[in-house]
C-alpha atoms as a PDB file:
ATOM      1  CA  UNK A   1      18.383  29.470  -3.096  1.00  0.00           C
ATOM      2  CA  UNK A   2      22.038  29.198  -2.337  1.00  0.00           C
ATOM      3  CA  UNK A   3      21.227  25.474  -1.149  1.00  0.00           C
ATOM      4  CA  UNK A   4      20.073  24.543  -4.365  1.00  0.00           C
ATOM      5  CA  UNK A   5      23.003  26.278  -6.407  1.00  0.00           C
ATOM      6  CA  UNK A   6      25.403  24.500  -4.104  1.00  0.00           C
ATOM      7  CA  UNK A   7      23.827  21.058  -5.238  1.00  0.00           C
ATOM      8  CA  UNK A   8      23.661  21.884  -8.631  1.00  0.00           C
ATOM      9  CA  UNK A   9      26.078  19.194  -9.744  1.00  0.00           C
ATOM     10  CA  UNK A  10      24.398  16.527  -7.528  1.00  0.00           C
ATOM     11  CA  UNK A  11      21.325  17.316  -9.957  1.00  0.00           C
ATOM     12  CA  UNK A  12      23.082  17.064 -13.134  1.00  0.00           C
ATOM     13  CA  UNK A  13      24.370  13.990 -12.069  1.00  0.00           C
ATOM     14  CA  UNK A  14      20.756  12.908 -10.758  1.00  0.00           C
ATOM     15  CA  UNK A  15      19.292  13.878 -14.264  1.00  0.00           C
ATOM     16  CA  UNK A  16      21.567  11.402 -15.899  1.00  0.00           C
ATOM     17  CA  UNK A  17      20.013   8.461 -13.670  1.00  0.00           C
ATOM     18  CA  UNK A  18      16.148   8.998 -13.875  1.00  0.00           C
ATOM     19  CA  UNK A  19      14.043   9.405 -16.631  1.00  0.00           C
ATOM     20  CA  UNK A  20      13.060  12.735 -18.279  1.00  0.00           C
ATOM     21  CA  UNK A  21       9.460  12.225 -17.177  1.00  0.00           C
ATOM     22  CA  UNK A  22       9.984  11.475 -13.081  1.00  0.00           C
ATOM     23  CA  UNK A  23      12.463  14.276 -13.460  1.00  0.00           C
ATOM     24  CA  UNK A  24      10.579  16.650 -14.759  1.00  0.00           C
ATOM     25  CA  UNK A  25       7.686  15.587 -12.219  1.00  0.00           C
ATOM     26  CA  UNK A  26       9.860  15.896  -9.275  1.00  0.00           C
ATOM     27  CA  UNK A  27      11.303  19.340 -10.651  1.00  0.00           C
ATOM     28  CA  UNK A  28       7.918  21.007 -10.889  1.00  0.00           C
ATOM     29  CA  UNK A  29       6.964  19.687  -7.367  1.00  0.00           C
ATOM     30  CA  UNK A  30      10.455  20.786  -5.559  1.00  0.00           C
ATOM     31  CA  UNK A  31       9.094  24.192  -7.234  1.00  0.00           C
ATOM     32  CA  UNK A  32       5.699  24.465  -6.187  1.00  0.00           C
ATOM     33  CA  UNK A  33       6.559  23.343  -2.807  1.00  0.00           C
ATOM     34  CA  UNK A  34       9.382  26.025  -2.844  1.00  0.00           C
ATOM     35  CA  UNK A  35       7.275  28.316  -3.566  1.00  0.00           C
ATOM     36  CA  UNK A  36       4.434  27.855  -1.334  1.00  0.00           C
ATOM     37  CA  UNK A  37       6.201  27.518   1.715  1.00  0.00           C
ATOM     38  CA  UNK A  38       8.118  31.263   0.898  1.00  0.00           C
ATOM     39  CA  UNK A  39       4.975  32.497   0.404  1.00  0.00           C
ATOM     40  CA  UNK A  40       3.559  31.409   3.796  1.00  0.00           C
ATOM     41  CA  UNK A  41       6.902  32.225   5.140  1.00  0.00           C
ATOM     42  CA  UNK A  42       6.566  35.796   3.756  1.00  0.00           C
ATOM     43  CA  UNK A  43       2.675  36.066   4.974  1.00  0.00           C
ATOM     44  CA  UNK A  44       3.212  34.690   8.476  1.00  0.00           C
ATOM     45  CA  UNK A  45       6.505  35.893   9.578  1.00  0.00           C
ATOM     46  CA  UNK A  46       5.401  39.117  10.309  1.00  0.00           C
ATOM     47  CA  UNK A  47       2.188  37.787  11.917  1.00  0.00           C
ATOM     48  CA  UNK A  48       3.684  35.573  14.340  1.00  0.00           C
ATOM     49  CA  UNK A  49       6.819  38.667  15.293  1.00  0.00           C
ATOM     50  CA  UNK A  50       3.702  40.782  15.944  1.00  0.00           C
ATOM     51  CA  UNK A  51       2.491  38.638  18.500  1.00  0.00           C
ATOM     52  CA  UNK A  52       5.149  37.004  19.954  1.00  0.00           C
ATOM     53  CA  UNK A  53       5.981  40.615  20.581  1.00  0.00           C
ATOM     54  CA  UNK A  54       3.156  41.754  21.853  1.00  0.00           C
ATOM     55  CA  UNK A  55       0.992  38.952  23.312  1.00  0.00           C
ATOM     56  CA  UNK A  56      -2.615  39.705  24.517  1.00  0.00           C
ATOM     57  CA  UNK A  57      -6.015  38.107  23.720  1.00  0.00           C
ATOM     58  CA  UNK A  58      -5.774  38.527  20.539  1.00  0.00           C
ATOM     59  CA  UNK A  59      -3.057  36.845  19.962  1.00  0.00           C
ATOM     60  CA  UNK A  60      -4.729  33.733  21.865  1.00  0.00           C
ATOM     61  CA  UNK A  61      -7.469  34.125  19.418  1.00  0.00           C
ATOM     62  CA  UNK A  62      -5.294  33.819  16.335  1.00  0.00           C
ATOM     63  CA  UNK A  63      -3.187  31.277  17.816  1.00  0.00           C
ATOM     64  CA  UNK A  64      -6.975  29.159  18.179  1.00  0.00           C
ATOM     65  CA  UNK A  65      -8.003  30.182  14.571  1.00  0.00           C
ATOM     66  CA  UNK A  66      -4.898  28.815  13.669  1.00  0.00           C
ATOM     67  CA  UNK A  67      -4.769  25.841  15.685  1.00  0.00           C
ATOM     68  CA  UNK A  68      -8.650  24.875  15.044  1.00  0.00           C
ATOM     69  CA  UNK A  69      -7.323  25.379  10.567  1.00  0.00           C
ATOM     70  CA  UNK A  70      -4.508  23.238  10.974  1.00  0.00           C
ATOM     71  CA  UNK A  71      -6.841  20.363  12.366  1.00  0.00           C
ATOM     72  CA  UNK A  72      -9.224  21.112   9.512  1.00  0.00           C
ATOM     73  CA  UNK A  73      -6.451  20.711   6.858  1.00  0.00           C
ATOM     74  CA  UNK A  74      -5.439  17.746   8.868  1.00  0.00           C
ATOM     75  CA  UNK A  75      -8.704  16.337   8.494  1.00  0.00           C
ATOM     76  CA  UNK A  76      -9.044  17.094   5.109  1.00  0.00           C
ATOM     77  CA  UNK A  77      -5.446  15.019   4.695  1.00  0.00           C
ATOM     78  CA  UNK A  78      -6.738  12.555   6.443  1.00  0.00           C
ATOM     79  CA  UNK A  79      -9.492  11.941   4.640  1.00  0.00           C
ATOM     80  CA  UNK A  80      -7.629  11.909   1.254  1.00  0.00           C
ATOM     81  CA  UNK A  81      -5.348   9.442   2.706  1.00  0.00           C
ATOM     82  CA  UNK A  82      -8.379   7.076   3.406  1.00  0.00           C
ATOM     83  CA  UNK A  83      -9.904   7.697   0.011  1.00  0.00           C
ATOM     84  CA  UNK A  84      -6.894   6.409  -1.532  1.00  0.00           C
ATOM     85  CA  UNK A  85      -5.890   3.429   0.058  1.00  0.00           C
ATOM     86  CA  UNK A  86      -9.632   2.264   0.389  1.00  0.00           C
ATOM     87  CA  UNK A  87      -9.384   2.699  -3.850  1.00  0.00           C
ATOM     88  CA  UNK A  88      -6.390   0.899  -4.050  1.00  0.00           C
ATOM     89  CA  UNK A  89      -8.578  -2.090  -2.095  1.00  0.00           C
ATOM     90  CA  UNK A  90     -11.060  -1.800  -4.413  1.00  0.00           C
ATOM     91  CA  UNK A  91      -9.274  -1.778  -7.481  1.00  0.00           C
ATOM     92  CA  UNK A  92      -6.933  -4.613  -6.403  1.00  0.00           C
ATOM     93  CA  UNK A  93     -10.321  -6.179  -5.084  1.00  0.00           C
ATOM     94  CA  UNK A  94     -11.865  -6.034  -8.579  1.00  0.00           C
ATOM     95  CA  UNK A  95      -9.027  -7.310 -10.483  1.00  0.00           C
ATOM     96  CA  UNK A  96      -8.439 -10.377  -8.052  1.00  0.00           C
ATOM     97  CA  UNK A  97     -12.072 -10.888  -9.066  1.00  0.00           C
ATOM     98  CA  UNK A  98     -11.004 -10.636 -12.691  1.00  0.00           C
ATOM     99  CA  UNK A  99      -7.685 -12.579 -12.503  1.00  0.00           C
ATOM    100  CA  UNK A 100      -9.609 -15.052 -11.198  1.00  0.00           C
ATOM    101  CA  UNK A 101     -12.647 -15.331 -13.452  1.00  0.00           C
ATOM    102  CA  UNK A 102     -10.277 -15.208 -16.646  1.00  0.00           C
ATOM    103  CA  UNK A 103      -8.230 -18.438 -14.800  1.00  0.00           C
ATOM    104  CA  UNK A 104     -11.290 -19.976 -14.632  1.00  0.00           C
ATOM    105  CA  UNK A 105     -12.177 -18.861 -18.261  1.00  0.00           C
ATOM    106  CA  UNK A 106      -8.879 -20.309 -19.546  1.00  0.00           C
ATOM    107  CA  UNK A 107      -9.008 -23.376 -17.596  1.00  0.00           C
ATOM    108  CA  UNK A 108     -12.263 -24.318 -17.014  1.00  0.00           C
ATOM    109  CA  UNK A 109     -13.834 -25.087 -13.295  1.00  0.00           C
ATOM    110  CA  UNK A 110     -12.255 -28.762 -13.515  1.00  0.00           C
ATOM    111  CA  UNK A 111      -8.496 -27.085 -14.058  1.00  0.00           C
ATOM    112  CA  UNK A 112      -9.113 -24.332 -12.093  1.00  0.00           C
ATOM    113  CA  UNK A 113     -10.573 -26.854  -8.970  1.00  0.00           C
ATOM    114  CA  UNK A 114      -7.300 -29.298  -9.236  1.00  0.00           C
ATOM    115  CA  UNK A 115      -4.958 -25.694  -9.477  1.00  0.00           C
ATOM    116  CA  UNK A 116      -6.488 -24.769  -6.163  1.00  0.00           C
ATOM    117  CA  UNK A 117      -6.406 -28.602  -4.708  1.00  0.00           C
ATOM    118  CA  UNK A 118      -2.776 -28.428  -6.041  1.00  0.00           C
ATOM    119  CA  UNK A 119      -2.165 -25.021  -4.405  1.00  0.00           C
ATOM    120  CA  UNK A 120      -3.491 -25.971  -0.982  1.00  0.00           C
ATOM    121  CA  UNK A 121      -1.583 -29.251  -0.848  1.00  0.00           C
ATOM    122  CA  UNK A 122       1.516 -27.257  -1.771  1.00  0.00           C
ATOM    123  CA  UNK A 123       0.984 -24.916   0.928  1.00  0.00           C
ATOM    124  CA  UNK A 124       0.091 -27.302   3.454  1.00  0.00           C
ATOM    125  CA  UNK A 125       3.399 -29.202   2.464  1.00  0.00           C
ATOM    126  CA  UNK A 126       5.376 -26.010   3.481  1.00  0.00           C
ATOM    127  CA  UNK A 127       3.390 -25.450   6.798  1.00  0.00           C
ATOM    128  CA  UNK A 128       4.126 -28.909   7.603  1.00  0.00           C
ATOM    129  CA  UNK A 129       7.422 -28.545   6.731  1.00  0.00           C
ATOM    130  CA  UNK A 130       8.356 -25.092   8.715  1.00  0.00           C
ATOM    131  CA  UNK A 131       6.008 -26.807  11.902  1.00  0.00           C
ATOM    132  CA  UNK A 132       8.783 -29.389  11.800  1.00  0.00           C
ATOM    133  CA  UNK A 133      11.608 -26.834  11.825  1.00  0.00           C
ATOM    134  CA  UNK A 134       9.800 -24.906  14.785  1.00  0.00           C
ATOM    135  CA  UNK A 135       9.449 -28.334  16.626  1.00  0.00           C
ATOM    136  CA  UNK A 136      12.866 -29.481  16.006  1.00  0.00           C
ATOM    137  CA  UNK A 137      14.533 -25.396  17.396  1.00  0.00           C
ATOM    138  CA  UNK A 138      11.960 -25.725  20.260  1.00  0.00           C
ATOM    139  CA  UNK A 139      13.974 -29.286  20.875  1.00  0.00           C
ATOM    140  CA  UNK A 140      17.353 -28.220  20.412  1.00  0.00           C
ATOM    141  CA  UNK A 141      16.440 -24.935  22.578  1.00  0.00           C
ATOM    142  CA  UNK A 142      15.769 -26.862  25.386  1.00  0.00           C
ATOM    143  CA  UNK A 143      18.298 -29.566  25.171  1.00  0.00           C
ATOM    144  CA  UNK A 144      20.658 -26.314  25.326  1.00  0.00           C
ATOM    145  CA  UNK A 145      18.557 -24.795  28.673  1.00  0.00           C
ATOM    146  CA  UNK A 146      18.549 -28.217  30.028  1.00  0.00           C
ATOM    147  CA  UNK A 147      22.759 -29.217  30.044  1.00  0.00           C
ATOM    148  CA  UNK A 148      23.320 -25.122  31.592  1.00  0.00           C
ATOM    149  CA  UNK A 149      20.836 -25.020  34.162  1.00  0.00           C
ATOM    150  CA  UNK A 150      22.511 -23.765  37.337  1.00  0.00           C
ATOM    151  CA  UNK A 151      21.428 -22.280  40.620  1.00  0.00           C
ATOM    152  CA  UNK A 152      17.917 -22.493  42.561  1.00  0.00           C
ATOM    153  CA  UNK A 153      15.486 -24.285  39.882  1.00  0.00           C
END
C-alpha cells in the first residue's frame, strides 16, 4: 500500500491524460488484481512456511496437487487465448467477406474486376520495382567484395 501512496501524484497526473472510462477500467482491475493476489498471499504463505519447514511426503503431495492445478489453469488460459484470436479470424474473416461484397455492390463486377486488374498491376509495378533495387545492391555488393579481395581466394 505504501507503493501506491508514494505514486499518488504520478496518478493524478495519469488521470489528466486518459479518459474517465479506460481510467476507471484500469482502476477497478489494479484493484481486483490487488486484491486477489493478497488473498492468495494470505492463504498460501502459511502453507508453503509449513512445509518448507517441515518437508515429508506430504508436502511432495501438495507440491503435485499444486503443480498438476497450475497446468490446469494454464490450460484453461490457454484455451481462452485460442478462443479469442481464432474469433478475431473469424470476425475479420466475415467482414473481409462483407467489405468486399458491398465493393462489389457499389461498383458492380465490371468496376470491381478493373479495381482488382488495377490493384495487381500496381503491385506488380512495386515488386518489379524493389526486384530492381535488390538486383542493383546485389551488384554494387559485389563490385565492393570484388576491388577488396585479399589473401588465399
Amino acid at each position: 500500500m505504501d507503493f501506491l501512496q508514494d505514486q499518488i501524484p504520478l496518478l493524478n497526473h495519469l488521470t489528466t491524460l486518459l479518459p474517465p472510462s479506460l481510467l476507471s477500467t484500469l482502476l477497478t482491475l489494479s484493484r481486483t488484481t490487488f486484491s486477489i493476489i493478497t488473498t492468495l498471499r494470505a492463504a498460501l504463505t502459511p502453507l508453503l512456511t509449513r512445509f518448507a519447514a517441515h518437508p515429508d511426503w506430504q508436502t511432495a503431495a501438495v507440491l503435485i496437487v499444486l503443480a498438476i492445478v497450475s497446468l490446469k489453469i494454464l490450460g484453461m488460459a490457454y484455451r481462452a487465448v485460442v478462443f479469442w484470436v481464432s474469433l478475431v479470424l473469424r470476425v475479420g474473416t466475415w467482414v473481409s467477406v462483407g467489405v468486399v461484397c458491398w465493393w462489389i455492390y457499389n461498383r458492380g463486377v465490371d468496376g470491381f474486376v478493373e479495381d482488382v486488374q488495377g490493384l495487381g498491376e500496381w503491385w506488380v509495378g512495386e515488386y518489379r520495382r524493389y526486384e530492381g533495387e535488390v538486383v542493383r545492391e546485389k551488384g554494387r555488393m559485389e563490385a565492393r567484395a570484388g576491388k577488396g579481395r585479399r589473401g588465399w581466394r
